[in-house]
Every structure is written in structure tokens, then in C-alpha cells.
C-alpha atoms as a PDB file:
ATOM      1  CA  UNK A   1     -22.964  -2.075  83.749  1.00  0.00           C
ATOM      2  CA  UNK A   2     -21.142  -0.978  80.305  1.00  0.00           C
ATOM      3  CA  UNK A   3     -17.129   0.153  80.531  1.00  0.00           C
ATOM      4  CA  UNK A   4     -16.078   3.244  78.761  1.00  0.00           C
ATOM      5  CA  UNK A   5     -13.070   3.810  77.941  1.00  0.00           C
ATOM      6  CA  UNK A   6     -11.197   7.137  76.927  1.00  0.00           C
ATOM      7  CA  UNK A   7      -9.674   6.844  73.529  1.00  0.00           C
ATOM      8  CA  UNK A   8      -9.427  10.251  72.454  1.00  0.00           C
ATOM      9  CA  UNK A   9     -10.576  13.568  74.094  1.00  0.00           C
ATOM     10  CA  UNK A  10     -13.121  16.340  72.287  1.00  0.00           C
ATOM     11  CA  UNK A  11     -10.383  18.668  72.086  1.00  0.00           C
ATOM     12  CA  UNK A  12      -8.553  16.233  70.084  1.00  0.00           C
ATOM     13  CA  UNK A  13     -10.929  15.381  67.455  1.00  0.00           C
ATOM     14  CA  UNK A  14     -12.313  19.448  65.695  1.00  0.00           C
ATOM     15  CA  UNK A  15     -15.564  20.072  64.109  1.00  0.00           C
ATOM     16  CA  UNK A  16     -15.927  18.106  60.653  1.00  0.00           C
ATOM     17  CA  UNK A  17     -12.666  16.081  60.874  1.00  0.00           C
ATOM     18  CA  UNK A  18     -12.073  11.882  61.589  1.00  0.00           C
ATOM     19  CA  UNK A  19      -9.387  10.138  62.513  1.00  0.00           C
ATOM     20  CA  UNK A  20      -8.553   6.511  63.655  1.00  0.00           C
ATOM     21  CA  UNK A  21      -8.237   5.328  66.952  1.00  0.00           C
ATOM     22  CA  UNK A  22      -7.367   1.894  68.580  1.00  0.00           C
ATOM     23  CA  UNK A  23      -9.088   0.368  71.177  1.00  0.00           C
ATOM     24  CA  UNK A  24      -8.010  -2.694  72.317  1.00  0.00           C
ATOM     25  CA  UNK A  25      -5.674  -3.023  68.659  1.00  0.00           C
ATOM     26  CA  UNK A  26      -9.231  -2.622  66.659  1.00  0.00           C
ATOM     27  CA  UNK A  27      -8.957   0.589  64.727  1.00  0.00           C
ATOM     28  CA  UNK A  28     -12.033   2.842  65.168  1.00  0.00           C
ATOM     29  CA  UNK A  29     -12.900   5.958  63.087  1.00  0.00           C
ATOM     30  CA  UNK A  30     -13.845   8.942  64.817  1.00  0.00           C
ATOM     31  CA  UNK A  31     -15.840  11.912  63.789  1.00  0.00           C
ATOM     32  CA  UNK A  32     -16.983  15.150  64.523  1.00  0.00           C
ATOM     33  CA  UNK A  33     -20.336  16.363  62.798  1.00  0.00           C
ATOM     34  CA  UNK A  34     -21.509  19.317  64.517  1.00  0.00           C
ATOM     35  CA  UNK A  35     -20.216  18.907  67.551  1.00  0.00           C
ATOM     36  CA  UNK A  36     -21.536  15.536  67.634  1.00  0.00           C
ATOM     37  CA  UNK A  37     -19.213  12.663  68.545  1.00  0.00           C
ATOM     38  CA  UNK A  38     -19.293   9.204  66.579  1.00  0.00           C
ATOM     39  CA  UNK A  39     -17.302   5.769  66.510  1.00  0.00           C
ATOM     40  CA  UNK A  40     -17.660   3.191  63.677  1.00  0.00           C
ATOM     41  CA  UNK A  41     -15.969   0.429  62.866  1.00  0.00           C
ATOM     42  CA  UNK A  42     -12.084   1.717  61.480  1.00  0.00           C
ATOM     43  CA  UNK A  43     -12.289  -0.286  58.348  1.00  0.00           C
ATOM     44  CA  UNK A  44     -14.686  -0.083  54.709  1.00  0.00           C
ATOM     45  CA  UNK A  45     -16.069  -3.361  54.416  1.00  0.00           C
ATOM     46  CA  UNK A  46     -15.659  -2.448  50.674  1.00  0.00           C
ATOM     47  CA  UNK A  47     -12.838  -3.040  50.789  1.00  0.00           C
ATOM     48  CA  UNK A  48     -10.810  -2.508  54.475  1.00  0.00           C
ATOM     49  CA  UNK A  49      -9.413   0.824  53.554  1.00  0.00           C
ATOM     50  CA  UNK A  50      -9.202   2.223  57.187  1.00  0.00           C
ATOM     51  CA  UNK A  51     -11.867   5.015  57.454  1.00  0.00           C
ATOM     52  CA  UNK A  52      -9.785   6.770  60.094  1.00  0.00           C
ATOM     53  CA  UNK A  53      -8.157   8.626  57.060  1.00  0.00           C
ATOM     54  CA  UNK A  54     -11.015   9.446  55.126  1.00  0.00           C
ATOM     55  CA  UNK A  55     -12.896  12.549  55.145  1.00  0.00           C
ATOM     56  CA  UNK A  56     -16.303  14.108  56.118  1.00  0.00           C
ATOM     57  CA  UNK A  57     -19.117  15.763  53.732  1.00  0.00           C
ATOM     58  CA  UNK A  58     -21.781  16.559  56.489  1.00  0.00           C
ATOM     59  CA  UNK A  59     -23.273  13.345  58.101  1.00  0.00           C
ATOM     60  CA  UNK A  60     -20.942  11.163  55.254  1.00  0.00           C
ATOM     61  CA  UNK A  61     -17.870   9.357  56.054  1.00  0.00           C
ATOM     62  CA  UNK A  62     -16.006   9.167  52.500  1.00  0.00           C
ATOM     63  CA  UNK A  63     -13.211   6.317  52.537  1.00  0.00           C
ATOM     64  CA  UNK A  64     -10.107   7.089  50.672  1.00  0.00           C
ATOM     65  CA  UNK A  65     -11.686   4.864  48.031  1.00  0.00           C
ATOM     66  CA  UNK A  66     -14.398   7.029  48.064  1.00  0.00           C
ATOM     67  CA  UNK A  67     -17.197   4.585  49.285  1.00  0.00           C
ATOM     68  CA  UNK A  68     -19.494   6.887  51.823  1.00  0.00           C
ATOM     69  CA  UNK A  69     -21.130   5.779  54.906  1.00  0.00           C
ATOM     70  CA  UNK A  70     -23.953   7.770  56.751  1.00  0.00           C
ATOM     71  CA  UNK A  71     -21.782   8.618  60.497  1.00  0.00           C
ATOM     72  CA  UNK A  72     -25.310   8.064  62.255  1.00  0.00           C
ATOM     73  CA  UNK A  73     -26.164   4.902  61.422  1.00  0.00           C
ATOM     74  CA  UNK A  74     -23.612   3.560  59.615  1.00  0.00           C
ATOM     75  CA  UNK A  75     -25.770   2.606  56.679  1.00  0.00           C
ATOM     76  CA  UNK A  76     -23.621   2.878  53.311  1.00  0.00           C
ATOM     77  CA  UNK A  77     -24.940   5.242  50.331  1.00  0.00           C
ATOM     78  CA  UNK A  78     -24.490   1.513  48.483  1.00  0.00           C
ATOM     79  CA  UNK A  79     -27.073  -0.408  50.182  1.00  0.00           C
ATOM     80  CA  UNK A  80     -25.349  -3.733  50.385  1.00  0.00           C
ATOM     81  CA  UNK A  81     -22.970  -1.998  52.607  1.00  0.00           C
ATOM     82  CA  UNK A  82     -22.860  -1.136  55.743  1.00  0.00           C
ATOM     83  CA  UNK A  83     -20.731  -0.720  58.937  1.00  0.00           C
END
């Protein structure tokens, strides 16, 4: 049976924002698309750039460094990237 555990609550995390998280000291990117709740890995593998503080354009995750990563799947807009 999977474990869940609580790392932030929906109140916490508004519509079109992200923000890191730990869980278990691995950082983990949040984000809100319509109400929609997501968790990806916290770091670009561009570059490591933690996604936490990056920003949302619909279903993209922008890293500071401005590589962008599709919240749903993860796939990256570059297609040798991905989360």
C-alpha cells in the first residue's frame, strides 16, 4: 500500500503559483494549474536551478534560467530534457 505524506496543504499553494517543498530533504516543486495539484522533481536537470522558485505560464514550469517543463508530464519544451 503507497504512504502519503502531507507536505503542504491546498490552501497553501494558490491558483497558478509553485513553490518548493522538502520531503524527506529532497526539494520538490509544487504547482497549481487550475486547481490542479502537481509535484516534480525540485531541481532543472539543465542545470539544478531549484524549480520551486520558478514560475508558471499555463501547464509550463519556467526555471529561473528560463528552461520550461510541461507540469503534466514533466516532458521539457527541449526534448533531451526532462524531469
Amino acid at each position: 500500500m503507497a504512504e502519503y505524506e502531507t507536505v503542504a496543504r491546498t490552501p497553501e499553494l494558490g491558483p497558478g503559483t509553485v513553490r518548493e517543498v522538502l520531503l524527506r530533504g529532497r526539494p520538490l516543486a509544487l504547482a497549481n494549474v487550475g486547481q490542479t495539484y502537481y509535484a516534480l522533481d525540485g531541481l532543472c536537470p539543465a542545470d539544478g536551478t531549484p524549480l520551486g522558485e520558478g514560475r508558471l505560464n499555463g501547464d509550463l514550469l519556467i526555471c529561473p534560467r528560463d528552461h520550461a517543463y510541461d507540469v503534466r508530464d514533466g516532458h521539457g519544451e527541449d526534448s533531451r530534457l526532462s524531469l
